[in-house]
PDB file of N, CA and C in Angstrom:
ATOM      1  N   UNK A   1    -141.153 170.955 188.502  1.00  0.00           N
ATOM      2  CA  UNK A   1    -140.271 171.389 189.587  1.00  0.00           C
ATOM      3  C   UNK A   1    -140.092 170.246 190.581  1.00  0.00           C
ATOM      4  N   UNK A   2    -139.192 170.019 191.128  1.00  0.00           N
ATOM      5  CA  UNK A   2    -138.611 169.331 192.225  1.00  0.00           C
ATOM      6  C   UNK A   2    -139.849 169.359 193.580  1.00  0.00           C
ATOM      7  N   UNK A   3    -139.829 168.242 194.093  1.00  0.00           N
ATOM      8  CA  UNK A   3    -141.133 168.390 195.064  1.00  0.00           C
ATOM      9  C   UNK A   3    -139.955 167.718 196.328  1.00  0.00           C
ATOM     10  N   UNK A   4    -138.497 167.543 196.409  1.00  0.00           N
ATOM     11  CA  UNK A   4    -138.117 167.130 197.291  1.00  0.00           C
ATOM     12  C   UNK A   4    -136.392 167.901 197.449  1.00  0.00           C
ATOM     13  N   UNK A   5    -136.255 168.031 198.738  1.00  0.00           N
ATOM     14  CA  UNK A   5    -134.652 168.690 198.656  1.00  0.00           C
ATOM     15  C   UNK A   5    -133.888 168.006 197.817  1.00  0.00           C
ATOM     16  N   UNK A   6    -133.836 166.352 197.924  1.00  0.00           N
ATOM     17  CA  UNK A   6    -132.593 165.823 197.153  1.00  0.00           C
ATOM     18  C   UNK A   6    -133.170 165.410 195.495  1.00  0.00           C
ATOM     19  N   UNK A   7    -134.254 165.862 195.223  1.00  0.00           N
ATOM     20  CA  UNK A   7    -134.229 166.012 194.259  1.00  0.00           C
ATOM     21  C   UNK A   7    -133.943 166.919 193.530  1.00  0.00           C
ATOM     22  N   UNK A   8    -134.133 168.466 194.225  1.00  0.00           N
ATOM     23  CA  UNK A   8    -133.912 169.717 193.342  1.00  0.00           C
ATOM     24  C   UNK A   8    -132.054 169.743 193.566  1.00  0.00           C
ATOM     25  N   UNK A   9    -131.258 169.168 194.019  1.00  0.00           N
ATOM     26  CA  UNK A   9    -130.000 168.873 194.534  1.00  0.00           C
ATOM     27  C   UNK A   9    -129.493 168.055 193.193  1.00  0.00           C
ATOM     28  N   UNK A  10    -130.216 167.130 192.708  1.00  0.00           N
ATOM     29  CA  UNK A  10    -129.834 166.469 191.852  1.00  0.00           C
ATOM     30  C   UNK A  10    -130.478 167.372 190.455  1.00  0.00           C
ATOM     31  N   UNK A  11    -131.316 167.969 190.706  1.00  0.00           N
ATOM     32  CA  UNK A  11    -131.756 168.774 189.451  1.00  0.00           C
ATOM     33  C   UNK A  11    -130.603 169.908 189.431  1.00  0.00           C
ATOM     34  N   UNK A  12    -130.119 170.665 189.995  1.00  0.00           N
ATOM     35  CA  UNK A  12    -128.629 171.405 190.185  1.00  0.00           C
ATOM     36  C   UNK A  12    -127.838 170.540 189.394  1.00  0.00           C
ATOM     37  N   UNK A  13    -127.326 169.697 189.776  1.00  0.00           N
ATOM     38  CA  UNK A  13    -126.362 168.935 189.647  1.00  0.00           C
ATOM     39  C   UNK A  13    -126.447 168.395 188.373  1.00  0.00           C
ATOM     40  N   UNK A  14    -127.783 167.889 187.745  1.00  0.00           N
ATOM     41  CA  UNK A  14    -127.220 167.621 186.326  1.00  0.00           C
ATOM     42  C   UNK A  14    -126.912 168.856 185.471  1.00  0.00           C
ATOM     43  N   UNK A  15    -127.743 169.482 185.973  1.00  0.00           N
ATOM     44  CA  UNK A  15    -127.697 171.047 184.801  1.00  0.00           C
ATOM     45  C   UNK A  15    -126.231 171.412 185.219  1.00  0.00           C
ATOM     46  N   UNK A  16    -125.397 171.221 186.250  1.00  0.00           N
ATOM     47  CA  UNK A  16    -123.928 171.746 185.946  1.00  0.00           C
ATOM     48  C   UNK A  16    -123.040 170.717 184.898  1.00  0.00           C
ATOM     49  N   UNK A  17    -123.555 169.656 185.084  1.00  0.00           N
ATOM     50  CA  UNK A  17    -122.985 167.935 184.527  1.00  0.00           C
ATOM     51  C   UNK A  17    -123.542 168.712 183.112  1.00  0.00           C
ATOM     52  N   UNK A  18    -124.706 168.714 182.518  1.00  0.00           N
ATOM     53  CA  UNK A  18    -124.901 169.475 181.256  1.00  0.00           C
ATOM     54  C   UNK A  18    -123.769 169.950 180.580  1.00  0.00           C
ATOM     55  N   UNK A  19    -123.342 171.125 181.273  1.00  0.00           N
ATOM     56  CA  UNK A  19    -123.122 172.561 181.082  1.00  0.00           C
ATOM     57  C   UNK A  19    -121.771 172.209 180.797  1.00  0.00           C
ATOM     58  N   UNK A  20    -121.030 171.494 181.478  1.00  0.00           N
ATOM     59  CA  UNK A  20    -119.615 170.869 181.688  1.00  0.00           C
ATOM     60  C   UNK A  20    -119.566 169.713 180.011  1.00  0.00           C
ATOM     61  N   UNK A  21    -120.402 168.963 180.188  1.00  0.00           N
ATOM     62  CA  UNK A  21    -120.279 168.223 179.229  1.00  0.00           C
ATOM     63  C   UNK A  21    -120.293 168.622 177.721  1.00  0.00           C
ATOM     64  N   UNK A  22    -121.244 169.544 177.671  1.00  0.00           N
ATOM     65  CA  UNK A  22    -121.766 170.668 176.110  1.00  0.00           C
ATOM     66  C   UNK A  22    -120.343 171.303 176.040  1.00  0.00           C
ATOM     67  N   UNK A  23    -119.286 171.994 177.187  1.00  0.00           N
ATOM     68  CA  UNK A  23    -117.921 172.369 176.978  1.00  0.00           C
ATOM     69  C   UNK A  23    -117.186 172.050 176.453  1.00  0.00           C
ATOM     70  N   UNK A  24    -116.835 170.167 176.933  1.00  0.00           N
ATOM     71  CA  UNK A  24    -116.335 168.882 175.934  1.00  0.00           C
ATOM     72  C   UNK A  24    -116.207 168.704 175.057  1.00  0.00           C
ATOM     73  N   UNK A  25    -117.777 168.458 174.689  1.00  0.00           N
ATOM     74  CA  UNK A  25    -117.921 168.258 173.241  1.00  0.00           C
ATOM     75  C   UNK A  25    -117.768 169.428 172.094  1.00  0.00           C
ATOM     76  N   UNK A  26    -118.286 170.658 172.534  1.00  0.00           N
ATOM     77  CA  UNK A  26    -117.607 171.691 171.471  1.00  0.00           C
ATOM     78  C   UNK A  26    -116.086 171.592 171.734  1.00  0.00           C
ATOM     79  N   UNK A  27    -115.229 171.217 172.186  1.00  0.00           N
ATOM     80  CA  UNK A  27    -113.907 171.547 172.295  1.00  0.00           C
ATOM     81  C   UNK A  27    -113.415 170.274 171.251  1.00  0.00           C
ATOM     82  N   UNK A  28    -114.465 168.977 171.494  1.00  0.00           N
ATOM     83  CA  UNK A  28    -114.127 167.872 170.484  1.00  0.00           C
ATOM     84  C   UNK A  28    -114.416 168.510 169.462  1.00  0.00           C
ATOM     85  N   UNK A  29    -115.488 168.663 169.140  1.00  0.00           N
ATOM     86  CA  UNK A  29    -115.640 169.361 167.587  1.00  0.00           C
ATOM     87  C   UNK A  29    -115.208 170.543 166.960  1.00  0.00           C
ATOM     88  N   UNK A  30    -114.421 171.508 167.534  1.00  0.00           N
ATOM     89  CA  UNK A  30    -113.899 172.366 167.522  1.00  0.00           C
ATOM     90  C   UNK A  30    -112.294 171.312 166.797  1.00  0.00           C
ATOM     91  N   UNK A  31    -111.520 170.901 167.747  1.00  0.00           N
ATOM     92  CA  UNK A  31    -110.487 170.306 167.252  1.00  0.00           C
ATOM     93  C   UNK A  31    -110.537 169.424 166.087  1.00  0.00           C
ATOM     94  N   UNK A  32    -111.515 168.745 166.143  1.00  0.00           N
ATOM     95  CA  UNK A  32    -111.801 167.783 164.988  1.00  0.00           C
ATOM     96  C   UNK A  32    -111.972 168.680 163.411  1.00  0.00           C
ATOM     97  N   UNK A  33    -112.701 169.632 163.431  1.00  0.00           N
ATOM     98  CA  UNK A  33    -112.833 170.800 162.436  1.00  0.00           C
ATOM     99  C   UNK A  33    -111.295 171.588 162.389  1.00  0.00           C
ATOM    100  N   UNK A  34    -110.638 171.858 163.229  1.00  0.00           N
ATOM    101  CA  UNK A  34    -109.609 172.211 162.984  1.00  0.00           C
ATOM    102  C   UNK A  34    -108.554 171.222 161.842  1.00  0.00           C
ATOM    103  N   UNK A  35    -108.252 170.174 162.872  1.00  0.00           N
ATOM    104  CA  UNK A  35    -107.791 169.033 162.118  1.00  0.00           C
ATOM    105  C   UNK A  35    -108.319 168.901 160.521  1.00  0.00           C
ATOM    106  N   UNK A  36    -109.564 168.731 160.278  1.00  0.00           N
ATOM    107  CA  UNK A  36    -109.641 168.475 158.768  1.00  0.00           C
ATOM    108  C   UNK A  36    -109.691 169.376 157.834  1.00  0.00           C
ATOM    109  N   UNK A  37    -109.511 170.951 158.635  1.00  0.00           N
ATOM    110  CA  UNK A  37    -109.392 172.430 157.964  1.00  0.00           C
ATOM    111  C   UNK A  37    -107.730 172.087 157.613  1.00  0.00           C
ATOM    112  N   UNK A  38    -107.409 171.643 158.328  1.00  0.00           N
ATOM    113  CA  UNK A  38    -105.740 171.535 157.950  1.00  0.00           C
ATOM    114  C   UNK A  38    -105.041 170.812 156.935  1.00  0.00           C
ATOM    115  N   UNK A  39    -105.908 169.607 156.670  1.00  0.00           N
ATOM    116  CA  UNK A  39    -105.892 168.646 155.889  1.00  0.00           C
ATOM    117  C   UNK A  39    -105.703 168.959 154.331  1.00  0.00           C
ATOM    118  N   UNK A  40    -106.706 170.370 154.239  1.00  0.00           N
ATOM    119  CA  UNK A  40    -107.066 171.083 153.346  1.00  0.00           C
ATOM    120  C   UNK A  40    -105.463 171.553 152.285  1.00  0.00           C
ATOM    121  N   UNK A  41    -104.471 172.029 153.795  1.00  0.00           N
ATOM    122  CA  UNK A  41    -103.726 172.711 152.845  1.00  0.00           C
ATOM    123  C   UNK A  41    -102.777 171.551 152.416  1.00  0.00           C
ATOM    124  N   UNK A  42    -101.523 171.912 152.618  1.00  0.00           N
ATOM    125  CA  UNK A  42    -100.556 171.362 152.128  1.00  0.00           C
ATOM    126  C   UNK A  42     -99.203 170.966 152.914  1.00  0.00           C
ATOM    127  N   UNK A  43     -99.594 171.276 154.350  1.00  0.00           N
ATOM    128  CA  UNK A  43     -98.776 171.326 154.675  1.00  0.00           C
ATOM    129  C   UNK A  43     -98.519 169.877 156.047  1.00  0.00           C
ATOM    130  N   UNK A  44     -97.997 168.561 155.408  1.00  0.00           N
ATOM    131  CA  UNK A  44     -98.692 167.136 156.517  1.00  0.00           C
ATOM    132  C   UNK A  44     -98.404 167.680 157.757  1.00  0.00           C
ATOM    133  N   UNK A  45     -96.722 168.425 158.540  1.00  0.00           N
ATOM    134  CA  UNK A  45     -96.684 168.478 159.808  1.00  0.00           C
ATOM    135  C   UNK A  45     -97.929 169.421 160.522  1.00  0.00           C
ATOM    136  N   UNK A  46     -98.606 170.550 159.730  1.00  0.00           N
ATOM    137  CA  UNK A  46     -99.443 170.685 160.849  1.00  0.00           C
ATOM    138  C   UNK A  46    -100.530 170.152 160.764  1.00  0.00           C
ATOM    139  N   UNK A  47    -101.247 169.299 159.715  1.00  0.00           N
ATOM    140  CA  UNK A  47    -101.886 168.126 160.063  1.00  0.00           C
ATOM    141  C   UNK A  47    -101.827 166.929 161.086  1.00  0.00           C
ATOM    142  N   UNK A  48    -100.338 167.215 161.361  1.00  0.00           N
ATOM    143  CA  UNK A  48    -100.038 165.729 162.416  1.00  0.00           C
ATOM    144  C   UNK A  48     -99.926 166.811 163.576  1.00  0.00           C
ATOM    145  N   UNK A  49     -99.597 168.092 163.963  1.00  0.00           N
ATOM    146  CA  UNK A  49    -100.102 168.478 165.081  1.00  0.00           C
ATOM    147  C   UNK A  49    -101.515 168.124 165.462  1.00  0.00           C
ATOM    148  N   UNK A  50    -102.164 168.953 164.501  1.00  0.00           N
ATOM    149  CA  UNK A  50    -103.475 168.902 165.280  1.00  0.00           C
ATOM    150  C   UNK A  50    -104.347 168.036 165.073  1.00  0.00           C
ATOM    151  N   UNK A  51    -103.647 166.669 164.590  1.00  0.00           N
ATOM    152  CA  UNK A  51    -104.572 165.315 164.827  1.00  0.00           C
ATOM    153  C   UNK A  51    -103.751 164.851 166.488  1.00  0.00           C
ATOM    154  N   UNK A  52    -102.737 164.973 166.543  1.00  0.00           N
ATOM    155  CA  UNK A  52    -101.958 165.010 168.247  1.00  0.00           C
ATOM    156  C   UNK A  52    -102.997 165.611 169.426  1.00  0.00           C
ATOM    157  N   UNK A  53    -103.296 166.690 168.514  1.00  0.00           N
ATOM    158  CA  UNK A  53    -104.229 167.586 169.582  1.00  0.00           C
ATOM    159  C   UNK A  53    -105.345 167.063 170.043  1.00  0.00           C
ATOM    160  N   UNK A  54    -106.097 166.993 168.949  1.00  0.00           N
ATOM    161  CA  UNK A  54    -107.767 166.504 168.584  1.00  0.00           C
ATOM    162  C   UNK A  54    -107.680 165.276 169.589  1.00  0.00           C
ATOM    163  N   UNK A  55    -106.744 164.517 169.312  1.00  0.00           N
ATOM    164  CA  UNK A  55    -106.525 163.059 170.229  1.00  0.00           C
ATOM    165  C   UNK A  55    -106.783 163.434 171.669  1.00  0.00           C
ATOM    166  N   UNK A  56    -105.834 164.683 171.790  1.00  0.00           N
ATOM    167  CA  UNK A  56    -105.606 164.538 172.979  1.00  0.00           C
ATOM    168  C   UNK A  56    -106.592 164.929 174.127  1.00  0.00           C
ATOM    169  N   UNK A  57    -107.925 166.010 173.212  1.00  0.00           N
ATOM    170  CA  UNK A  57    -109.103 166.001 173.707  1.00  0.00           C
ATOM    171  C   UNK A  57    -109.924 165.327 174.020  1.00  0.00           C
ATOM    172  N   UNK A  58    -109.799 164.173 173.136  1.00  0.00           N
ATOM    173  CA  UNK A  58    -111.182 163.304 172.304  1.00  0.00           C
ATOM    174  C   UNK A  58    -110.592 162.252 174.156  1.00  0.00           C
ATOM    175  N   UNK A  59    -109.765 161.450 173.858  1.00  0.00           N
ATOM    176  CA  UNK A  59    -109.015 161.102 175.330  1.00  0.00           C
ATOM    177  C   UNK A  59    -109.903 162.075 176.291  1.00  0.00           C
ATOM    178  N   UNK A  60    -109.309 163.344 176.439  1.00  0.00           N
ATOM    179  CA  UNK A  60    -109.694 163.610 178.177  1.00  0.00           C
ATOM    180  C   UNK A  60    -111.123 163.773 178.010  1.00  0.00           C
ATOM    181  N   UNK A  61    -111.880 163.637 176.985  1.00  0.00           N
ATOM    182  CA  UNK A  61    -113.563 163.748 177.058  1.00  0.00           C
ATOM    183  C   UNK A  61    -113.662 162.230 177.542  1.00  0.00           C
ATOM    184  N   UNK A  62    -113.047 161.167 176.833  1.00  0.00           N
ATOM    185  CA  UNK A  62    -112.985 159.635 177.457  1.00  0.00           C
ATOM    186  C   UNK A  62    -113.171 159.595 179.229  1.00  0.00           C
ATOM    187  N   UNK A  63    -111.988 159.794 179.518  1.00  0.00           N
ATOM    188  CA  UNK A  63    -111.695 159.966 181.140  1.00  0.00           C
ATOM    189  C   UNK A  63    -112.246 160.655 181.993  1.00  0.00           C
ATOM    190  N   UNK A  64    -112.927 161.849 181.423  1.00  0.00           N
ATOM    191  CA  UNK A  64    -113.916 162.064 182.024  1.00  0.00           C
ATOM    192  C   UNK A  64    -115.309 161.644 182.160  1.00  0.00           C
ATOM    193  N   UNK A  65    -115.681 160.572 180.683  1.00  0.00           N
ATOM    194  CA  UNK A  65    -116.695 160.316 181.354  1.00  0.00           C
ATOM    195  C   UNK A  65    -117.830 160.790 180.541  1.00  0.00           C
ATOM    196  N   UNK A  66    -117.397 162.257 179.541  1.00  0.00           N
ATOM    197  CA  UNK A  66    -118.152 162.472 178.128  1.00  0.00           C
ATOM    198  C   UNK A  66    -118.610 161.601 177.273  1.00  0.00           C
ATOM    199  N   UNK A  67    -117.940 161.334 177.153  1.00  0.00           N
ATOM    200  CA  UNK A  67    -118.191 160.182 175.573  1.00  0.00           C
ATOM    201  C   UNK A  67    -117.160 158.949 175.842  1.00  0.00           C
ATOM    202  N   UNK A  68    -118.119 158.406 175.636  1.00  0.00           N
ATOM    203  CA  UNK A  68    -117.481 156.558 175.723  1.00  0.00           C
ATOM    204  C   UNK A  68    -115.978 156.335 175.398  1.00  0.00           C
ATOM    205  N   UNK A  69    -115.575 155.700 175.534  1.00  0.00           N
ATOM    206  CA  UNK A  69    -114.040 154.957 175.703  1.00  0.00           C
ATOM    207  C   UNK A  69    -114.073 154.448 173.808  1.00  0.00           C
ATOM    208  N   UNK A  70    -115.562 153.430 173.711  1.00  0.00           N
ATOM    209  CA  UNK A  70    -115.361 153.118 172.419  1.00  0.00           C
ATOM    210  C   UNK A  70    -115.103 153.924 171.142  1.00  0.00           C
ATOM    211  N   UNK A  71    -116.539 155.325 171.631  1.00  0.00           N
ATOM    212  CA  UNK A  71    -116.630 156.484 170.801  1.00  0.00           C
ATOM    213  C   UNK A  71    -115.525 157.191 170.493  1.00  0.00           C
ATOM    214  N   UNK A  72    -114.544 157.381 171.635  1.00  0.00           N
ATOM    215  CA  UNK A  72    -113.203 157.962 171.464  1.00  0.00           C
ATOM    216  C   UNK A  72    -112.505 157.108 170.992  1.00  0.00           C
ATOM    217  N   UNK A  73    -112.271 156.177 170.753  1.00  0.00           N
ATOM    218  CA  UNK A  73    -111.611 155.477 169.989  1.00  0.00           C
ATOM    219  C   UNK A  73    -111.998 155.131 168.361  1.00  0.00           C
ATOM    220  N   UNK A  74    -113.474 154.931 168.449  1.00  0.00           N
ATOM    221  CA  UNK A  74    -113.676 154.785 166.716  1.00  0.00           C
ATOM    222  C   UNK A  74    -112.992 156.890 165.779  1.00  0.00           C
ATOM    223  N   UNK A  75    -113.230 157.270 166.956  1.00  0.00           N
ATOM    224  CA  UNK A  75    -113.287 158.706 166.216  1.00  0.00           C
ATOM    225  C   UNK A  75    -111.936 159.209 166.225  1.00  0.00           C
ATOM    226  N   UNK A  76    -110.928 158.516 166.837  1.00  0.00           N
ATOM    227  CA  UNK A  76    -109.622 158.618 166.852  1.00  0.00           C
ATOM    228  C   UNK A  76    -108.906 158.208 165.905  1.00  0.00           C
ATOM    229  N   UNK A  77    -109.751 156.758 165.308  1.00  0.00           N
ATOM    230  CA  UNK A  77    -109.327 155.997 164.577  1.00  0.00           C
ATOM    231  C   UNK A  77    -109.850 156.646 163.061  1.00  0.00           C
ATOM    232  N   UNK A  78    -110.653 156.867 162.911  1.00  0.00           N
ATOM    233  CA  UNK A  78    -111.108 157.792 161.389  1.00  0.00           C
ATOM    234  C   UNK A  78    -110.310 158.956 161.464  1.00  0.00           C
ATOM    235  N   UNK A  79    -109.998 160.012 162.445  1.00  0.00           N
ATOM    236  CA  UNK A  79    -109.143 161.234 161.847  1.00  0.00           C
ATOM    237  C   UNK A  79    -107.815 160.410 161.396  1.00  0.00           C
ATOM    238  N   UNK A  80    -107.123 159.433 162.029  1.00  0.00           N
ATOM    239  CA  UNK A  80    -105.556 159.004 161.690  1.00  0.00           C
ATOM    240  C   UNK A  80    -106.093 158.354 160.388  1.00  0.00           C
ATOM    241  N   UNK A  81    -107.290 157.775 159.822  1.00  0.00           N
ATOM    242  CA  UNK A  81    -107.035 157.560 158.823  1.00  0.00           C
ATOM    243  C   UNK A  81    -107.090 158.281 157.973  1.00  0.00           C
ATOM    244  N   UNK A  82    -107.985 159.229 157.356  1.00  0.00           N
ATOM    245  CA  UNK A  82    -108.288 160.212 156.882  1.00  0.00           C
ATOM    246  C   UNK A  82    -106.599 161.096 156.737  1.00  0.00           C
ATOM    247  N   UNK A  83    -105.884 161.086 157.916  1.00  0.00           N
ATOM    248  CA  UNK A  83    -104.534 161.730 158.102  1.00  0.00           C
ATOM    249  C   UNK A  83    -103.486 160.457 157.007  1.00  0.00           C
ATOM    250  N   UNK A  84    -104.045 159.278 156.926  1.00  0.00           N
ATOM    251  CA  UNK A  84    -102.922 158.348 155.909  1.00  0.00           C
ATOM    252  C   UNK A  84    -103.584 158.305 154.686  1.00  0.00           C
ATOM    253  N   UNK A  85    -104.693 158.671 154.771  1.00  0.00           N
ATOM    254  CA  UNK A  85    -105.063 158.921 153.420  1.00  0.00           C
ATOM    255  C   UNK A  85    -104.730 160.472 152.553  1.00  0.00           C
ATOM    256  N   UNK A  86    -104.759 161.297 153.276  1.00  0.00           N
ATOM    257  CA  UNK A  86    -104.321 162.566 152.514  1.00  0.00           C
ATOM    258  C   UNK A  86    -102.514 162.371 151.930  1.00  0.00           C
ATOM    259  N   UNK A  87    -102.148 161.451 153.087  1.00  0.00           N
ATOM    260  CA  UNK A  87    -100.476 161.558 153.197  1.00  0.00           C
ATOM    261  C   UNK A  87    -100.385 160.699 151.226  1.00  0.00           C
ATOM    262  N   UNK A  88    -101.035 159.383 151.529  1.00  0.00           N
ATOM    263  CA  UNK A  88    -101.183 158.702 150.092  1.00  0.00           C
ATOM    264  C   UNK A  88    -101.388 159.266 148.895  1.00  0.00           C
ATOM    265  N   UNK A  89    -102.426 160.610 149.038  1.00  0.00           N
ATOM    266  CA  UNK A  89    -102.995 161.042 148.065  1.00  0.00           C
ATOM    267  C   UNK A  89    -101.861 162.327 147.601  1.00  0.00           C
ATOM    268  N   UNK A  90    -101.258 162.827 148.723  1.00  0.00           N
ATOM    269  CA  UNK A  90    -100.330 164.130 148.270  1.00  0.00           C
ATOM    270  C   UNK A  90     -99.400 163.564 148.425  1.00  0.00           C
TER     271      UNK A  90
END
């Protein structure tokens, strides 16, 4: 336990920073699973929606501050490929 005000202040404060961040990231992995559920069928335009989408999460987890700038970018960069590779293969 906290033995000082601005420490139990900062003990608050990460557990909301937690709580906020665990939101993020299921919403990344949520989209990302969507995206390669889609991949599945047959159909490329709603594959290229919801790699649009997935992006557009994976980004605001960036800017906020979730997950690295780099991380969002290597992981941006594997769904679009994965998305030119299905396009090649069908």
């Amino acid at each position: 336990m906290a033995n000082t005000k601005s420490a139990l202040k900062r003990m608050k404060q990460a557990e909301i920073r937690r709580q906020r961040n665990k939101q993020v990231k299921t919403r990344i992995k949520n989209a990302v699973r969507k995206f390669l559920s889609s991949l599945e069928g047959d159909d490329q335009e709603v594959s290229r929606q919801n790699l649009i989408s997935a992006v557009k999460v994976i980004d605001k987890a960036a800017s906020k501050g979730v997950i690295h700038k780099r991380t969002a970018a290597r992981k941006k960069s594997r769904l679009a490929k994965k998305l030119n590779q299905s396009r090649q293969a069908g």
